[in-house]
Protein backbone atom coordinates (compact mmCIF):
# COMPACT_ATOMS: atom_id res chain seq x y z
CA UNK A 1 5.66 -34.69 -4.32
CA UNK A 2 2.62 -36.75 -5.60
CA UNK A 3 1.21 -36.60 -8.97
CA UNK A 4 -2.37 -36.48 -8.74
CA UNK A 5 -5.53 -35.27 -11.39
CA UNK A 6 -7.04 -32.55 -10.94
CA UNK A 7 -10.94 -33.03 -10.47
CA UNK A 8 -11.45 -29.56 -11.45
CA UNK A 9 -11.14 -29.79 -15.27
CA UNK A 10 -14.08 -32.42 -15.87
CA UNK A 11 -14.77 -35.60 -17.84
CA UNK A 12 -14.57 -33.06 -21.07
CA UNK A 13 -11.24 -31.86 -20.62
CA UNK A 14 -9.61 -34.78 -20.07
CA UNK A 15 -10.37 -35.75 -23.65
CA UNK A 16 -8.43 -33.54 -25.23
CA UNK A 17 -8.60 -32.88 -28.64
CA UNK A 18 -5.97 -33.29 -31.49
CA UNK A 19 -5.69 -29.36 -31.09
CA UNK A 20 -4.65 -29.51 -27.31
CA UNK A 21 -2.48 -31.81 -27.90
CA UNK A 22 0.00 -29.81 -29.41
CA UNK A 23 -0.49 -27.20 -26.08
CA UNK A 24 2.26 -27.21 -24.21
CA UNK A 25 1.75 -28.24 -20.78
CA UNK A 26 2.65 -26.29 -18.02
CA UNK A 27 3.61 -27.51 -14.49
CA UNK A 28 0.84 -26.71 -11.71
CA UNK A 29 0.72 -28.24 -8.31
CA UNK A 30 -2.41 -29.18 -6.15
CA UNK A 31 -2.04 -27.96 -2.40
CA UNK A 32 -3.68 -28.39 0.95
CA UNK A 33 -5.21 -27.65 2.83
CA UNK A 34 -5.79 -24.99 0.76
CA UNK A 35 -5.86 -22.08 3.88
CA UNK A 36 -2.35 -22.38 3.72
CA UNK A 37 -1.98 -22.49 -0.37
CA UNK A 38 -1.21 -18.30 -0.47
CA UNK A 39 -3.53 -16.25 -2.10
CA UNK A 40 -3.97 -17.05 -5.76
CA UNK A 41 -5.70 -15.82 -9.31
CA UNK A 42 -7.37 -12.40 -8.69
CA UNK A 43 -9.57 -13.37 -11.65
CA UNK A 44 -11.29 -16.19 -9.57
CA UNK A 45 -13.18 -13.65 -7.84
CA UNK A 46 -13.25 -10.52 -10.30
CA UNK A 47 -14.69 -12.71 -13.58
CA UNK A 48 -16.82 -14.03 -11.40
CA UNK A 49 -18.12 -10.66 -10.25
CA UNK A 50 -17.91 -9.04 -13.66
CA UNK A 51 -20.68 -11.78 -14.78
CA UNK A 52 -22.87 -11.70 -12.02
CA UNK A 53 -23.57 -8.22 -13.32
CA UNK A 54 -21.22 -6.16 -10.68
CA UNK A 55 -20.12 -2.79 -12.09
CA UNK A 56 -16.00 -2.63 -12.42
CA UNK A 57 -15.16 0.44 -10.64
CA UNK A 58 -11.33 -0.47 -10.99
CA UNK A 59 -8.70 2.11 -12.03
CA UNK A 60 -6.13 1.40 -14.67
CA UNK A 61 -3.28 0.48 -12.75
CA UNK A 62 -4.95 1.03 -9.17
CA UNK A 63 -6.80 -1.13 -6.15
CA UNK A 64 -9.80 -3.05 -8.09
CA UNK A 65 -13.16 -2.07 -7.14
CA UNK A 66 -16.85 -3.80 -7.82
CA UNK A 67 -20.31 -2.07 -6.89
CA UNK A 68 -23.35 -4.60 -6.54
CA UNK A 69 -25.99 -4.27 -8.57
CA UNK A 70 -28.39 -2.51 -6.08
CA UNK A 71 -25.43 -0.16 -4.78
CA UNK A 72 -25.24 -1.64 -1.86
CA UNK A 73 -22.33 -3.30 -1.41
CA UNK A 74 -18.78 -2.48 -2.23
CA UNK A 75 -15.67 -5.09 -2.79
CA UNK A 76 -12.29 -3.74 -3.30
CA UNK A 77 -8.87 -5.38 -3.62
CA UNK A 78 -5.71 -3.20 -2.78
CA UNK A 79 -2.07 -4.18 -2.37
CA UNK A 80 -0.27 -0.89 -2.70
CA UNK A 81 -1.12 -0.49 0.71
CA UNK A 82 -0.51 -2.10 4.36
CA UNK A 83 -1.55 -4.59 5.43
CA UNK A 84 -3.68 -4.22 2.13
CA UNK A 85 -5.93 -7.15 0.94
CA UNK A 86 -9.86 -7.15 0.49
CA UNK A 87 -12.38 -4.82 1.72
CA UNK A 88 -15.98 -5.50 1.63
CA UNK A 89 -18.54 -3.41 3.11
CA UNK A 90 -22.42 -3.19 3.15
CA UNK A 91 -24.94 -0.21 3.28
CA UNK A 92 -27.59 -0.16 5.78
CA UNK A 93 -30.88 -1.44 4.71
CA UNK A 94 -34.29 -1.21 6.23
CA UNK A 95 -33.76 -4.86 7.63
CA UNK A 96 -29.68 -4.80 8.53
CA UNK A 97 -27.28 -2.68 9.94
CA UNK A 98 -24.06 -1.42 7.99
CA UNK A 99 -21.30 -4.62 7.71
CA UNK A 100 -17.42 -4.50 7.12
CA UNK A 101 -15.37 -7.30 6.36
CA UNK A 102 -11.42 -7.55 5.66
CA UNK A 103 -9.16 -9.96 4.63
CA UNK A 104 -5.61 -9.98 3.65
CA UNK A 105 -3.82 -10.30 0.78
CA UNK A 106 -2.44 -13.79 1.05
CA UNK A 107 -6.00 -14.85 1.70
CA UNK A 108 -6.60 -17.98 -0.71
CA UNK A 109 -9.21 -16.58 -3.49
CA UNK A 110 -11.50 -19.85 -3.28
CA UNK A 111 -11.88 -19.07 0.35
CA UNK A 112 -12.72 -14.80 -0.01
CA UNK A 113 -14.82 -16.54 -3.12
CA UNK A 114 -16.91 -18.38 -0.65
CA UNK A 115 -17.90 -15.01 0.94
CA UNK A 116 -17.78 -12.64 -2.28
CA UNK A 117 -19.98 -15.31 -4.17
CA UNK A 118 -22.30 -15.58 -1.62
CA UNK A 119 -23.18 -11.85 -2.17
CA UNK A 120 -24.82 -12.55 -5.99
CA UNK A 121 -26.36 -15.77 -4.42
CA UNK A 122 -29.93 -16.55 -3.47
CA UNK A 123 -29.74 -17.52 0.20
CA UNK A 124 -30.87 -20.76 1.71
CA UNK A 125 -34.45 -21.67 3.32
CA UNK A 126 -32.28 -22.57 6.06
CA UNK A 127 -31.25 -20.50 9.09
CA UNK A 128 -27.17 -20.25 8.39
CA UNK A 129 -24.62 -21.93 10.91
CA UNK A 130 -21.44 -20.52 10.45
CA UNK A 131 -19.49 -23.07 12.81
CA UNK A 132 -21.72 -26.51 10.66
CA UNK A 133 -19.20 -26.95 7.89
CA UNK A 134 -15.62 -26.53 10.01
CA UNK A 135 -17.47 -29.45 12.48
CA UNK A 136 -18.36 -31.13 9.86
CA UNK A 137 -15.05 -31.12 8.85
CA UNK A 138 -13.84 -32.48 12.20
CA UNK A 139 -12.34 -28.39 13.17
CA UNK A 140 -12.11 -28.25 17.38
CA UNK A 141 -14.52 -26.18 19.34
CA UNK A 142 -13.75 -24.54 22.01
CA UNK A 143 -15.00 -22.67 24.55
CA UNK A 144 -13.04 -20.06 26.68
CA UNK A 145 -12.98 -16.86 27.22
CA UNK A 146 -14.25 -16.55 23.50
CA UNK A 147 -15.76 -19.05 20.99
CA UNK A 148 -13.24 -21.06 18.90
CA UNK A 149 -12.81 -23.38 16.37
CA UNK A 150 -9.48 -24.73 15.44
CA UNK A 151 -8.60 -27.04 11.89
CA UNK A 152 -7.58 -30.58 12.29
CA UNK A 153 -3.68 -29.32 11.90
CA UNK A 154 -4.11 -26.61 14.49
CA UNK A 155 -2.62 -23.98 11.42
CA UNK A 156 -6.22 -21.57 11.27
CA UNK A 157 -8.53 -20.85 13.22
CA UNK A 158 -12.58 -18.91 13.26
CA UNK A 159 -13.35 -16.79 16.50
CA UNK A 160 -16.04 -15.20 17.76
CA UNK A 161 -14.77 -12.62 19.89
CA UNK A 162 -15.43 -9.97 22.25
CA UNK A 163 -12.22 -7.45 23.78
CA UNK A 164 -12.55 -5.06 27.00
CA UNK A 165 -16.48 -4.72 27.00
CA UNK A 166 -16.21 -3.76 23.02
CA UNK A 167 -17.77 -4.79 20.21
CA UNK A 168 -17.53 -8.18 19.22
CA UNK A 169 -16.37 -9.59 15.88
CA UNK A 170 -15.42 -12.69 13.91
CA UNK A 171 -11.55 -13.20 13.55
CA UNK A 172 -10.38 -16.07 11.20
CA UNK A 173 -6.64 -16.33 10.14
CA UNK A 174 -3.77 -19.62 9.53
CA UNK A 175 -0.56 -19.64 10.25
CA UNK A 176 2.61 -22.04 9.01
CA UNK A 177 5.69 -22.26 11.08
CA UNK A 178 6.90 -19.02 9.35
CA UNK A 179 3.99 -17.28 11.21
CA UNK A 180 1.04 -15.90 10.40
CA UNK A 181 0.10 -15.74 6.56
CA UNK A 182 -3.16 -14.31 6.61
CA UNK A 183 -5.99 -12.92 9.07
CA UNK A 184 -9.72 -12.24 8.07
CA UNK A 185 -11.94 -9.57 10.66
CA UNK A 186 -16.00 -9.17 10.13
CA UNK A 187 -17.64 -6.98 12.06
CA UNK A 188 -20.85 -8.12 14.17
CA UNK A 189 -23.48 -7.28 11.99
CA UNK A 190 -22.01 -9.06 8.43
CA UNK A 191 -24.65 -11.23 7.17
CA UNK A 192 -24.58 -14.93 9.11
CA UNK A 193 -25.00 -16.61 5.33
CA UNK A 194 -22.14 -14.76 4.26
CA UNK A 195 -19.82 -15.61 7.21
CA UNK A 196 -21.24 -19.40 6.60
CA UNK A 197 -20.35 -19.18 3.24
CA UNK A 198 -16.64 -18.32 4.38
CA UNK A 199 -16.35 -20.97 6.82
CA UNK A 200 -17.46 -23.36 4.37
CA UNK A 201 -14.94 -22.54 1.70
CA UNK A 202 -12.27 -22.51 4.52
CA UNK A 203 -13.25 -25.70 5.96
CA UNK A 204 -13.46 -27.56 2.35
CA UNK A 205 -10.98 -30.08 2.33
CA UNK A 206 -10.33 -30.04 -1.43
CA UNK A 207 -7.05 -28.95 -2.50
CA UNK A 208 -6.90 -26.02 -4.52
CA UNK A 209 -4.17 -25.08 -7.79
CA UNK A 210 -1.34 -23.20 -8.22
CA UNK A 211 1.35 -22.42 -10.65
CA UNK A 212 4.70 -23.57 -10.83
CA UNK A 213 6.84 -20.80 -7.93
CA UNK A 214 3.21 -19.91 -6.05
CA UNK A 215 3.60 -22.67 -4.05
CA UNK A 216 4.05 -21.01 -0.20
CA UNK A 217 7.42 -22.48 1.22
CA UNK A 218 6.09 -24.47 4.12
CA UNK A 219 6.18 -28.45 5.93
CA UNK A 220 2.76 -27.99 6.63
CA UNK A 221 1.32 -28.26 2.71
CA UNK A 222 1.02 -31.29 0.76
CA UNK A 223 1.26 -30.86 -2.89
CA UNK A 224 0.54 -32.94 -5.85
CA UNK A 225 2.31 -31.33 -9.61
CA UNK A 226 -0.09 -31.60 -12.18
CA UNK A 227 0.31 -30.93 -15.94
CA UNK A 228 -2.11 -28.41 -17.47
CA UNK A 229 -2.90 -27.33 -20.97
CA UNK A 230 -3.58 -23.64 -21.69
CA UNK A 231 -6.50 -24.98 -23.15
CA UNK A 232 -7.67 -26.59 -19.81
CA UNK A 233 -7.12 -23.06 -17.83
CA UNK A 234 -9.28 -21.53 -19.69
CA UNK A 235 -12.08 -24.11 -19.87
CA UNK A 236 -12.03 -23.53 -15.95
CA UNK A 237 -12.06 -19.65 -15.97
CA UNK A 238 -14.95 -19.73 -17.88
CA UNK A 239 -16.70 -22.55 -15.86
CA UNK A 240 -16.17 -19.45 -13.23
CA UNK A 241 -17.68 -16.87 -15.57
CA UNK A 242 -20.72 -19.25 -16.68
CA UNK A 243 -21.35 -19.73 -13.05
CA UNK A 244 -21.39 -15.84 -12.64
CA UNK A 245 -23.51 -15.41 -15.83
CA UNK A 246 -26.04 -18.11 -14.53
CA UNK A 247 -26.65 -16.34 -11.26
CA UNK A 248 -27.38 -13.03 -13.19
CA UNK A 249 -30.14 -14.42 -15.25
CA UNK A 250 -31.70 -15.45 -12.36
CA UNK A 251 -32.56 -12.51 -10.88
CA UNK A 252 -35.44 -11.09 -11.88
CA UNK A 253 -35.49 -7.36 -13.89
CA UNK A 254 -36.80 -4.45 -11.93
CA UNK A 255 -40.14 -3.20 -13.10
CA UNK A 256 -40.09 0.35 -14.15
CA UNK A 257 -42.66 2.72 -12.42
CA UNK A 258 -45.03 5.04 -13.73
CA UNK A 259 -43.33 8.29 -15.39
CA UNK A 260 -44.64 11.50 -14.16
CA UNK A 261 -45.98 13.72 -16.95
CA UNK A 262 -44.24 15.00 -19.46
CA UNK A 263 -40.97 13.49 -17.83
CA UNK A 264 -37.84 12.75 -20.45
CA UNK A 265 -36.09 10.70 -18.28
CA UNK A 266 -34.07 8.12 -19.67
CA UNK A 267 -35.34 4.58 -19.26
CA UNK A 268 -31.86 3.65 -17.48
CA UNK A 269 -32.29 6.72 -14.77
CA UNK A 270 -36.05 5.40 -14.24
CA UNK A 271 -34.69 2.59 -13.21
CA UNK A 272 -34.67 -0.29 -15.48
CA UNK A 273 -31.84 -2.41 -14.57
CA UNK A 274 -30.23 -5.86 -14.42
């Protein structure tokens, strides 16, 4: 084990106050690469959601469940069932087709972030690459019967793949020497920025935190332990939120249209929203 600082926290939180001070710490560890660090806080992708201005459609107790904004897209979380794990799926619109994605359970929450985040977003000027960060980031490409690209430690992969004359798809996944630990499938016609957006978190070589008996039995991780005040959790959940919160203000209100005569209906159904 190395004992390393988190970068995460900032220049603020490392000078604590008098108050934190009397926190007790508790015992963290920093792990990569992070596609093998299991799957995490549920609340780095749900607060995150919740302030972009996605409607919780979650039931007490049940799978959790987000609507965009527009209506158009759905993200929902269950574990109660097999293999269970994320679903996200898109509406048609007049410029794309209907888009599914999955991803399982022990899929690393900064890595589904990458996609789900990528949803509230503005997209780039720039035409997306999905396969530019994982070269960047020295991942093998291959090219065989279908397109591949392999990590450094050979332990996950990103295909583009096409079976028996049907449909092709993306298929990204890792794997320790206890086998497979997670598998991601996205259907032709998901988005290229958001599948670039996943790639990119996958391919990010920073490690990525979890608490103490999280920590995925496995040869293949490195960790670092890190002591963390309460205090300093929280500082970083709400980084999350304000980064949810900023993307909301920045899109722009809908302009209400012209009310037929005599109408009463509400200023919500007219279609003032967020």
């Amino acid at each position: 084990m190395k004992r390393q600082q988190w970068a995460g926290w900032g220049t603020a939180a490392q000078q604590r106050s008098d108050r934190a001070r009397i926190e007790q710490p508790e015992q963290h560890y920093l792990v990569q690469p992070r596609h093998l660090a299991g799957g995490g806080d549920l609340r780095h992708i749900t607060e995150y959601l919740r302030a972009a201005g996605w409607t919780d459609k979650s039931l007490v107790g049940g799978p959790l469940a987000f609507a965009s904004p527009d209506k158009t897209v759905r993200v929902g979380y269950d574990p109660f069932v097999q293999p269970g794990g994320w679903t996200i799926s898109g509406q048609a619109t007049g410029g794309h087709d209907a888009w599914h994605a999955s991803l399982g359970q022990q899929t690393p929450v900064e890595i589904v972030a990458g996609f789900t985040d990528a949803l509230s977003e503005p997209r780039s000027a720039h035409a997306p690459n999905a396969w530019a960060s994982l070269v960047q980031q020295n991942w093998s490409v291959a090219r065989d019967e279908h397109f591949t690209a392999t990590s450094p430690g050979g332990d996950s992969w990103v295909q583009w793949r096409q079976e028996d004359g049907g449909p092709p798809y993306w298929w990204a996944g890792a794997q320790t020497e206890h086998g497979r630990t997670w598998s991601a499938n996205f259907t032709s016609t998901t988005p290229l920025h958001l599948v670039a957006a996943f790639t990119s978190a996958l391919a990010d070589p920073a490690p990525v935190m979890r608490p103490l008996g999280h920590v995925p039995p496995s040869r293949r991780i490195t960790t670092w332990s890190a002591s963390v005040l309460p205090s300093e959790l929280r500082a970083w959940q709400q980084t999350r939120i304000g980064a949810g919160l900023a993307v909301r203000a920045q899109k722009p209100r809908a302009t209400p249209g012209p009310r037929p005569p005599h109408s009463r209906t509400s200023a919500r159904s007219a279609g003032t929203s967020r």
